[in-house]
N, C-alpha and C. Protein backbone atom coordinates (compact mmCIF):
# COMPACT_ATOMS: atom_id res chain seq x y z
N UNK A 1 0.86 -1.17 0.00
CA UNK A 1 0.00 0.00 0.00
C UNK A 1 0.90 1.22 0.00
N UNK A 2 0.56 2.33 -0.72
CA UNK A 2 1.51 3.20 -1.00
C UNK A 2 1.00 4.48 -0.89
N UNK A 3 0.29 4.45 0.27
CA UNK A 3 -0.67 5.74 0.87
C UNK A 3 0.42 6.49 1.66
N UNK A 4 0.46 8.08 1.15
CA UNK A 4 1.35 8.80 1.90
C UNK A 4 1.09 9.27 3.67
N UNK A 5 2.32 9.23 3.92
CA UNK A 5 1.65 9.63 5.55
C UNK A 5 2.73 10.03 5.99
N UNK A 6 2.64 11.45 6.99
CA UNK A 6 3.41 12.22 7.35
C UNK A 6 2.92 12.39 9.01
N UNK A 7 3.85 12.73 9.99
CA UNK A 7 3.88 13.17 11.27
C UNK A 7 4.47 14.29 11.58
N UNK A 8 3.76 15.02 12.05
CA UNK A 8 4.65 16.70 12.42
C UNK A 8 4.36 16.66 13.80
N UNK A 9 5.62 16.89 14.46
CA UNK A 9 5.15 17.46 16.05
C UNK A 9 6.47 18.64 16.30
N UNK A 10 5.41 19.64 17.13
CA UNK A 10 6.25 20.96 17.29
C UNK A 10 6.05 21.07 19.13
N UNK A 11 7.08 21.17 19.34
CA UNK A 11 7.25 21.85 20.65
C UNK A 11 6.79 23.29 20.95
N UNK A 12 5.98 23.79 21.43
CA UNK A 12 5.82 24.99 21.55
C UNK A 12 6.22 25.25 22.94
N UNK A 13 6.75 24.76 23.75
CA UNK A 13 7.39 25.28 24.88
C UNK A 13 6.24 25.29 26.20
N UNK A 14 6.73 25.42 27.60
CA UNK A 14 5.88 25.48 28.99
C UNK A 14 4.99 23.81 28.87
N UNK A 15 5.83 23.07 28.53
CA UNK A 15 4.98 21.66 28.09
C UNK A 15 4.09 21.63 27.49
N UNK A 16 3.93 22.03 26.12
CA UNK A 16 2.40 21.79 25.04
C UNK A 16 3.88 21.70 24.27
N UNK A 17 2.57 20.83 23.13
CA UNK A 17 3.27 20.13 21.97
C UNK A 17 2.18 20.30 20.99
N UNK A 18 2.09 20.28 19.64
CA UNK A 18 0.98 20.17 18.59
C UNK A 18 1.59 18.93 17.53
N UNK A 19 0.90 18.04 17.23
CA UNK A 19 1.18 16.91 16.68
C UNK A 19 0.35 17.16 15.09
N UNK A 20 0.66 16.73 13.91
CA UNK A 20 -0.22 16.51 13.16
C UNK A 20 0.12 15.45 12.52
N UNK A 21 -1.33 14.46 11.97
CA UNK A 21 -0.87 13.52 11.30
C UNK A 21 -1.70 13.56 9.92
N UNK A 22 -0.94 13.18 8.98
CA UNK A 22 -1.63 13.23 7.39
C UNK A 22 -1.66 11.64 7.01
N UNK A 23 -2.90 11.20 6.79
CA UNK A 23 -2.40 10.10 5.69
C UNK A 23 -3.25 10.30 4.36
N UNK A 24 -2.47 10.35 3.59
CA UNK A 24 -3.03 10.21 2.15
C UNK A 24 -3.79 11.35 1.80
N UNK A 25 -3.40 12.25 2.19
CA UNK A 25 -3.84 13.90 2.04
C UNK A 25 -4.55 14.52 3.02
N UNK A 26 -5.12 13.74 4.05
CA UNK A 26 -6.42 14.09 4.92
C UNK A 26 -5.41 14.08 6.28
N UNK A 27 -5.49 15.55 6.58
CA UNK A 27 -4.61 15.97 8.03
C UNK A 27 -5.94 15.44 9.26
N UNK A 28 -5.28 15.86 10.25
CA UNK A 28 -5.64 16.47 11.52
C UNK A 28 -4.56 16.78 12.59
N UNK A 29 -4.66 18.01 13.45
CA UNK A 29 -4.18 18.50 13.87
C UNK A 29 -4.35 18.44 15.28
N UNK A 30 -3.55 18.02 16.41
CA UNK A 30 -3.80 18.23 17.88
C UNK A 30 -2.79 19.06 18.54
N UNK A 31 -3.65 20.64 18.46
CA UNK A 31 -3.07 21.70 19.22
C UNK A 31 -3.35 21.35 20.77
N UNK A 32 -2.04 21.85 20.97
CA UNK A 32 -2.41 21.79 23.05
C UNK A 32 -2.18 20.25 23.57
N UNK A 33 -1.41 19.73 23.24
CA UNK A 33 -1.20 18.89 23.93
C UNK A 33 -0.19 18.57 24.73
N UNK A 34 -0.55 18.12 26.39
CA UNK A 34 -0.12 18.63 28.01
C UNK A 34 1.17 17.71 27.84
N UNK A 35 1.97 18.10 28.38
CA UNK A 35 3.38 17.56 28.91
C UNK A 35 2.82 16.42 29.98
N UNK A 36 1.62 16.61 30.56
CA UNK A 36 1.33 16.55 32.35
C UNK A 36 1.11 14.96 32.17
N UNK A 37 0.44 14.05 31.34
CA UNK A 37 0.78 12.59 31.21
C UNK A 37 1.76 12.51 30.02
N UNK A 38 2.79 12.28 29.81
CA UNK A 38 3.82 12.57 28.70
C UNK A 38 3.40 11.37 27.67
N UNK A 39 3.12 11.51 26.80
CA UNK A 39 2.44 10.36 25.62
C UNK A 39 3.65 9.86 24.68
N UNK A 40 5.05 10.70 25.05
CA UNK A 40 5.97 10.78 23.76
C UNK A 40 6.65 9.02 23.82
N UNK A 41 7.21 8.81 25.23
CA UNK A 41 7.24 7.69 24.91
C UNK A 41 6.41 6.49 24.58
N UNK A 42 4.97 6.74 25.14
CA UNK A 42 4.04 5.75 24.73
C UNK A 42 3.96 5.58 23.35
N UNK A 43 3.89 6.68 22.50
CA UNK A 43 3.91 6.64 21.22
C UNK A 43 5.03 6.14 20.33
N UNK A 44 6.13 6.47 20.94
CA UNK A 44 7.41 5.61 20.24
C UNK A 44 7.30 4.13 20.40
N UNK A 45 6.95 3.81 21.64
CA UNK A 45 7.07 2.14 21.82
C UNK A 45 5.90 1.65 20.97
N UNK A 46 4.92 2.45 20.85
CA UNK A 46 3.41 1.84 20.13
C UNK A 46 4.75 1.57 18.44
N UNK A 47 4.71 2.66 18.18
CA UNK A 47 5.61 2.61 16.65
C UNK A 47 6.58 1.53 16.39
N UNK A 48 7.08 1.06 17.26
CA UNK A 48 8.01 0.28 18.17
C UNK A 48 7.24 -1.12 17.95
N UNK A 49 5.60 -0.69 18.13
CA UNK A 49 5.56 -2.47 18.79
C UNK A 49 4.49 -2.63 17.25
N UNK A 50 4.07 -1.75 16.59
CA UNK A 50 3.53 -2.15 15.06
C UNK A 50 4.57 -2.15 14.18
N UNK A 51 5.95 -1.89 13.99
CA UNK A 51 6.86 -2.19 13.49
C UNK A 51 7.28 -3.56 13.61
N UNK A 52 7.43 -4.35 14.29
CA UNK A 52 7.91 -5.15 15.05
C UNK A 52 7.09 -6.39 14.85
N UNK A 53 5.61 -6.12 14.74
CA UNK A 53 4.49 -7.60 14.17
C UNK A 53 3.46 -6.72 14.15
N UNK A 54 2.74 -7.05 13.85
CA UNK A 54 1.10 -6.95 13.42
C UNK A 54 0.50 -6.82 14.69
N UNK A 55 0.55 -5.83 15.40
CA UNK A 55 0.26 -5.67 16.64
C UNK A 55 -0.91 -4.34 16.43
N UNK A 56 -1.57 -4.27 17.72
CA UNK A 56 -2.87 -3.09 17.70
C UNK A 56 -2.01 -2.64 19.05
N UNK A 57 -2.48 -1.21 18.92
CA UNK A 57 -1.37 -0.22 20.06
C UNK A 57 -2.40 0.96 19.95
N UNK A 58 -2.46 1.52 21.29
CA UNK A 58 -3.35 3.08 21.51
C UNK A 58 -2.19 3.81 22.51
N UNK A 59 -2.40 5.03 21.70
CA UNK A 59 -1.90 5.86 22.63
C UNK A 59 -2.71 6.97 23.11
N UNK A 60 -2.52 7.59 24.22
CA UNK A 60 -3.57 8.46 24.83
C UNK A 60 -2.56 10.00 24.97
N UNK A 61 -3.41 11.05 24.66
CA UNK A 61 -2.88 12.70 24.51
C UNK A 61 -3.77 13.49 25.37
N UNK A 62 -3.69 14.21 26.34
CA UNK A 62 -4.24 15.09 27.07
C UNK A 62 -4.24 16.27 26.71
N UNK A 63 -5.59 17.25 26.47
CA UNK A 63 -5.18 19.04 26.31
C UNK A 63 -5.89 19.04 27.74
N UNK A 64 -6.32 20.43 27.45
CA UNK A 64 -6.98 21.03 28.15
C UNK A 64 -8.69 21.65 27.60
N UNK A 65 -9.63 21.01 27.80
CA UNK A 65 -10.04 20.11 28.51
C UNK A 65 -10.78 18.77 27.63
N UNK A 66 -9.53 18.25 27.49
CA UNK A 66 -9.94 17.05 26.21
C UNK A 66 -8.68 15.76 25.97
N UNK A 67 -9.47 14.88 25.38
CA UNK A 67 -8.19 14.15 25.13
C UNK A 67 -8.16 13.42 23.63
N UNK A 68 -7.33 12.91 23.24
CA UNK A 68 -6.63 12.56 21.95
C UNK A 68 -6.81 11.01 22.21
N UNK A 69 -6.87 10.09 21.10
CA UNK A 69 -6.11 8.46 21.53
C UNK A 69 -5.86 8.36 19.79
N UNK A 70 -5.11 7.80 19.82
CA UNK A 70 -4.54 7.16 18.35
C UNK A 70 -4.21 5.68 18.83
N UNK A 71 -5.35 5.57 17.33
CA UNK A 71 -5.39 3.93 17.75
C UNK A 71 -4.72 3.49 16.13
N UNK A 72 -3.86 2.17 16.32
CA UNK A 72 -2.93 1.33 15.53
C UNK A 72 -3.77 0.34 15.66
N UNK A 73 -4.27 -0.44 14.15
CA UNK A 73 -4.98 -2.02 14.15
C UNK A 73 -4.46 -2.25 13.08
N UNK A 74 -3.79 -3.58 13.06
CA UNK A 74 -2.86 -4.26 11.65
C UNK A 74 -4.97 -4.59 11.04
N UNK A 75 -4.74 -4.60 9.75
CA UNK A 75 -6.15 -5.20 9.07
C UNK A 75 -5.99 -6.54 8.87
N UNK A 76 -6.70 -7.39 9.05
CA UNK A 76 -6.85 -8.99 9.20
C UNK A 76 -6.46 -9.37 7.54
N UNK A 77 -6.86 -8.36 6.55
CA UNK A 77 -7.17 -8.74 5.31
C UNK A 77 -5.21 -9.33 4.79
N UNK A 78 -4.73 -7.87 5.46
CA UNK A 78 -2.83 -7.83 4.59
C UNK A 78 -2.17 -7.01 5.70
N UNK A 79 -1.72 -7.96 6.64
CA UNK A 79 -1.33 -7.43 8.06
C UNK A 79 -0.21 -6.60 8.25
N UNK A 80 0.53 -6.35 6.59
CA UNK A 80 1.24 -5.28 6.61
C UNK A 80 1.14 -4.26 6.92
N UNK A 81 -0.22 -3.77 6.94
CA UNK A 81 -1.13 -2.59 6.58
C UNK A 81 -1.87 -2.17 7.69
N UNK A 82 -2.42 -1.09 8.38
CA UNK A 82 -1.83 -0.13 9.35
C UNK A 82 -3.41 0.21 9.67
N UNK A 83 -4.25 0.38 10.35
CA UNK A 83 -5.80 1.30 9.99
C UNK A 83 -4.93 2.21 11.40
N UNK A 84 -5.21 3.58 11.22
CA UNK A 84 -4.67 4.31 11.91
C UNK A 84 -5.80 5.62 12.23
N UNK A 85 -6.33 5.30 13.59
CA UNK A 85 -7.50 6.35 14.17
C UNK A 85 -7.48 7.48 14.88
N UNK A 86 -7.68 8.07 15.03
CA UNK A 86 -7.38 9.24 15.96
C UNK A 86 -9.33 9.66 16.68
N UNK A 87 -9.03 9.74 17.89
CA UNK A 87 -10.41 9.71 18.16
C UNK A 87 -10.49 10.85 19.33
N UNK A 88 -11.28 11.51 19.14
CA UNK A 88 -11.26 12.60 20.37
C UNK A 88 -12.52 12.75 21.59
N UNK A 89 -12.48 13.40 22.60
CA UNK A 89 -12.76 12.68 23.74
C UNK A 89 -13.06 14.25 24.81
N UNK A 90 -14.60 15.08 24.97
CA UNK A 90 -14.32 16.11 25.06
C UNK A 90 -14.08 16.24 26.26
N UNK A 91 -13.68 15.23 27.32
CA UNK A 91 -12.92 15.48 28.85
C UNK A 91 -11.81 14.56 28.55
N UNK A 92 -11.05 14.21 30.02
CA UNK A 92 -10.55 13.00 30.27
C UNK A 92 -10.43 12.12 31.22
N UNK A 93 -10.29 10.69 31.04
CA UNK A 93 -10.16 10.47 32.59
C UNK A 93 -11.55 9.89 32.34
N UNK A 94 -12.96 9.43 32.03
CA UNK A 94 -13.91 9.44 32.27
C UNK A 94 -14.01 8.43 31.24
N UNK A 95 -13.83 7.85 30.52
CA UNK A 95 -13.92 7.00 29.73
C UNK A 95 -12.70 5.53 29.71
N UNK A 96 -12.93 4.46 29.32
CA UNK A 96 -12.29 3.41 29.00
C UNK A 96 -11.05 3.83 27.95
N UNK A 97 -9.92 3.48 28.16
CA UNK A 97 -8.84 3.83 27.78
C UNK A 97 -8.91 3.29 26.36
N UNK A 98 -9.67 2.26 26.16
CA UNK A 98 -9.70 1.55 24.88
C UNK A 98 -10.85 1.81 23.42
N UNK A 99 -11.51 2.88 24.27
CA UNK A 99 -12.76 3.18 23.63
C UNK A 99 -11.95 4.21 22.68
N UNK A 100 -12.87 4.33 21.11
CA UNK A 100 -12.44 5.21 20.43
C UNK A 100 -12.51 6.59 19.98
N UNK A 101 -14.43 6.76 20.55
CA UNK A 101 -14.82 8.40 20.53
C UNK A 101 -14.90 9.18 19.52
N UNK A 102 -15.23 10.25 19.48
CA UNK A 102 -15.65 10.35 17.51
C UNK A 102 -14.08 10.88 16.86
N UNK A 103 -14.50 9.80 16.04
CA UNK A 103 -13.13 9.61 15.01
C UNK A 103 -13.01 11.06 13.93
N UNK A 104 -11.57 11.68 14.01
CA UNK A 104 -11.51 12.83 13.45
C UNK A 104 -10.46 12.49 11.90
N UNK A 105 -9.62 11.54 12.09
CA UNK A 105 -9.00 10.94 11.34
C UNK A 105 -9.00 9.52 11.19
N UNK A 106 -9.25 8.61 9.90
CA UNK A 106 -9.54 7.53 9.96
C UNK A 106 -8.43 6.96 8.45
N UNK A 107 -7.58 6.12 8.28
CA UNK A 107 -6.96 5.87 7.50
C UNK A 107 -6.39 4.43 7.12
N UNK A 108 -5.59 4.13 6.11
CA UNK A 108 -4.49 2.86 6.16
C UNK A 108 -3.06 3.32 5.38
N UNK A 109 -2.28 2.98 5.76
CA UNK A 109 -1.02 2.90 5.71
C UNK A 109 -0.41 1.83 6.00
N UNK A 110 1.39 1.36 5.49
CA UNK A 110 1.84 0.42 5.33
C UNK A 110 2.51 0.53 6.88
N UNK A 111 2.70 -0.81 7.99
CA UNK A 111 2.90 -0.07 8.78
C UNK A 111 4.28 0.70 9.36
N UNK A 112 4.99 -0.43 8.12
CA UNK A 112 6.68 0.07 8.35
C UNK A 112 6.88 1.59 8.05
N UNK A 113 6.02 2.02 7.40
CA UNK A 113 6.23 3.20 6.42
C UNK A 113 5.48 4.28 7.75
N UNK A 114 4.74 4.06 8.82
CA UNK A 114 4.47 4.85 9.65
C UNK A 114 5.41 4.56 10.50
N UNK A 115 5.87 3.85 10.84
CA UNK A 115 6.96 3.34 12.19
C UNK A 115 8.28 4.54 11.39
N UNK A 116 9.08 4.32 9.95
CA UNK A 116 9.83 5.10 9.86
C UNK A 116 9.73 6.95 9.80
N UNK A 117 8.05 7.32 9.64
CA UNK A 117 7.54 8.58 9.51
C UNK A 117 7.48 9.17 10.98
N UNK A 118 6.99 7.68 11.92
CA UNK A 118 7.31 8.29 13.23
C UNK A 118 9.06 8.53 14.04
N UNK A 119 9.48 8.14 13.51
CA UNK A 119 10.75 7.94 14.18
C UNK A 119 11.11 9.28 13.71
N UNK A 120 11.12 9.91 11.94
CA UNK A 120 11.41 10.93 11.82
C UNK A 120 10.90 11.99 12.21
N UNK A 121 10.01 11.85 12.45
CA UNK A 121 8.95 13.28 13.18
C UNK A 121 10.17 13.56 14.69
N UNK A 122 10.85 12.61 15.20
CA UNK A 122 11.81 12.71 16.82
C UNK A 122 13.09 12.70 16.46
N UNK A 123 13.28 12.38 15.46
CA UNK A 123 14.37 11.95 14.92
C UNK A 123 15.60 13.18 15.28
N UNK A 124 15.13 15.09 15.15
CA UNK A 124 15.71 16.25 15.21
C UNK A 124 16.42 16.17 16.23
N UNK A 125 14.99 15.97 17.69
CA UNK A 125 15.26 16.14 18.88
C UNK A 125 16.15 14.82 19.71
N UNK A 126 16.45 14.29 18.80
CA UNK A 126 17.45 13.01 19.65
C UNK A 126 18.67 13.63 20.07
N UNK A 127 18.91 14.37 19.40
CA UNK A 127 20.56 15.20 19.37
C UNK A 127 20.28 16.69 19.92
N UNK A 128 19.16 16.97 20.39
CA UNK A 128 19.23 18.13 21.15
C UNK A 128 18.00 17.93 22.38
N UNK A 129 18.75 16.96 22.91
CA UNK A 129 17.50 16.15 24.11
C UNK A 129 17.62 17.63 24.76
N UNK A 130 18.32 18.58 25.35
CA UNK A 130 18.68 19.67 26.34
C UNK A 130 17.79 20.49 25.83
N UNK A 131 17.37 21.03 24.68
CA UNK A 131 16.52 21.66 23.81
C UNK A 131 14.95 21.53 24.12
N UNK A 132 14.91 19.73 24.25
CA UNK A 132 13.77 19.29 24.00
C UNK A 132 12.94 19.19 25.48
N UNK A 133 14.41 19.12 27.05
CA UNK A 133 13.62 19.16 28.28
C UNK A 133 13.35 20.20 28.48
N UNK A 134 13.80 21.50 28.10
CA UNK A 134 13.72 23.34 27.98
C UNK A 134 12.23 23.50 27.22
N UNK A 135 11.80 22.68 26.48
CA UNK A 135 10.59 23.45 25.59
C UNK A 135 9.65 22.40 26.21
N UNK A 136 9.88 20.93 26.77
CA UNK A 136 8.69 19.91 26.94
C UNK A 136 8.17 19.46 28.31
N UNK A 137 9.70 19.97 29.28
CA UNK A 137 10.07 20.05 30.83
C UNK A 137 9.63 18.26 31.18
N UNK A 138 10.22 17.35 30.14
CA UNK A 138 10.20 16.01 30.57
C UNK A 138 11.41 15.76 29.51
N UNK A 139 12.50 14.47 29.84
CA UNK A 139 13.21 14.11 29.47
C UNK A 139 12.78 13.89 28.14
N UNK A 140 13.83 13.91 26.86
CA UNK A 140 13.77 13.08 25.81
C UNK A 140 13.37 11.84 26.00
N UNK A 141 12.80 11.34 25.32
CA UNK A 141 12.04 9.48 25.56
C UNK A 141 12.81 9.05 24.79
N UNK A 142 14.25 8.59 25.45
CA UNK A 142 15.42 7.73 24.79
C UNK A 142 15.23 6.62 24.65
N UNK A 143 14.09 5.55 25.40
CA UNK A 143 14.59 4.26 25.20
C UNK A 143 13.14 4.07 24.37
N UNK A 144 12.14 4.35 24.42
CA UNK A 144 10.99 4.45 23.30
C UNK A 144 11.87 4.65 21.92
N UNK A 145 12.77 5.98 21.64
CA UNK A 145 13.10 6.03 20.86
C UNK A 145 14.02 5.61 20.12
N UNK A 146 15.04 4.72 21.02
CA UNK A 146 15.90 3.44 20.79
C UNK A 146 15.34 2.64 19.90
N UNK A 147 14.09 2.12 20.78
CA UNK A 147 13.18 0.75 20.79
C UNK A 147 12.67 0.95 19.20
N UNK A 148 12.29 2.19 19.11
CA UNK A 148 11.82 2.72 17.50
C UNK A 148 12.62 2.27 16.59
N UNK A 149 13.74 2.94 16.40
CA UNK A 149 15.14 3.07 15.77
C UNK A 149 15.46 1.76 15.35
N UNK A 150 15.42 0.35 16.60
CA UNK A 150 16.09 -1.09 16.33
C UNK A 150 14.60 -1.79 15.28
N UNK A 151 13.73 -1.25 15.77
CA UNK A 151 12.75 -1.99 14.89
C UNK A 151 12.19 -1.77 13.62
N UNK A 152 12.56 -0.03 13.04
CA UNK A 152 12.92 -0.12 11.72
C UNK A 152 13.81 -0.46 11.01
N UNK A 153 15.16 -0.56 11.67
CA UNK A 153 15.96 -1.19 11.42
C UNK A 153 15.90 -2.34 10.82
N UNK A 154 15.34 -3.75 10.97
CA UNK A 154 15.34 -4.60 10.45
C UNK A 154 14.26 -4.92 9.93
């Protein structure tokens, strides 16, 4: 499958971050999202663990007063292949961690080809971790982003 897909995440400093994800032309954007449960490594190891096999992985994003989950499901049909959700959630904390909530982005992608889009979206801040605890006030997520790194790798 040869659906394009891109990851942007910007530090905007005092712990918020804005993430965007594109696949296949169709963005969405999550401004405001809290340092205060840090999602960065959850999200590398998720990238980490659909790289790695045909695995389903959620990750959860906190703003203010709302939350994010991006959900990873290999498709039963060609388990290469990625369905990739983003579902939003207008509190947090109040719902099942697994539930999906109205879906703002809904897609497929190959999943190696998101595992290497995610790695590059962090890829800047590996080499300026000092940069990245100044604008995110939580460590670089080194071993998420290790864990990333060895599993596109092969």
């Amino acid at each position: 499958m040869s659906v394009s897909v891109s990851v942007g995440l910007e530090l905007e400093g005092a712990g918020w971050a804005s993430f965007e994800f594109t696949l296949d032309g169709c963005s969405y954007r999550m401004d405001g999202v809290s340092h205060v449960f840090d999602p960065m490594d959850d999200l590398l190891r998720a990238g980490a663990m659909v790289a790695r096999s045909p695995s389903q992985a959620f990750v959860r994003f906190f703003g203010e007063p709302m939350e994010w989950r991006l959900h990873l499901s290999p498709l039963p049909t060609n388990e290469r292949n990625l369905l990739v959700e983003i579902g939003t959630f207008p509190g947090f904390g109040s719902t099942v961690g697994t539930e999906r909530g109205e879906i703002v982005l809904s897609g497929m992608c190959d999943r190696m080809r998101f595992a290497r889009t995610l790695l590059n979206a962090f890829w800047s801040w590996s080499t300026k971790e000092q940069a990245y605890l100044k604008l995110w006030y939580e460590p670089f997520p080194r071993q998420g982003f290790d864990l990333l790194q060895t599993a596109v790798s092969h």
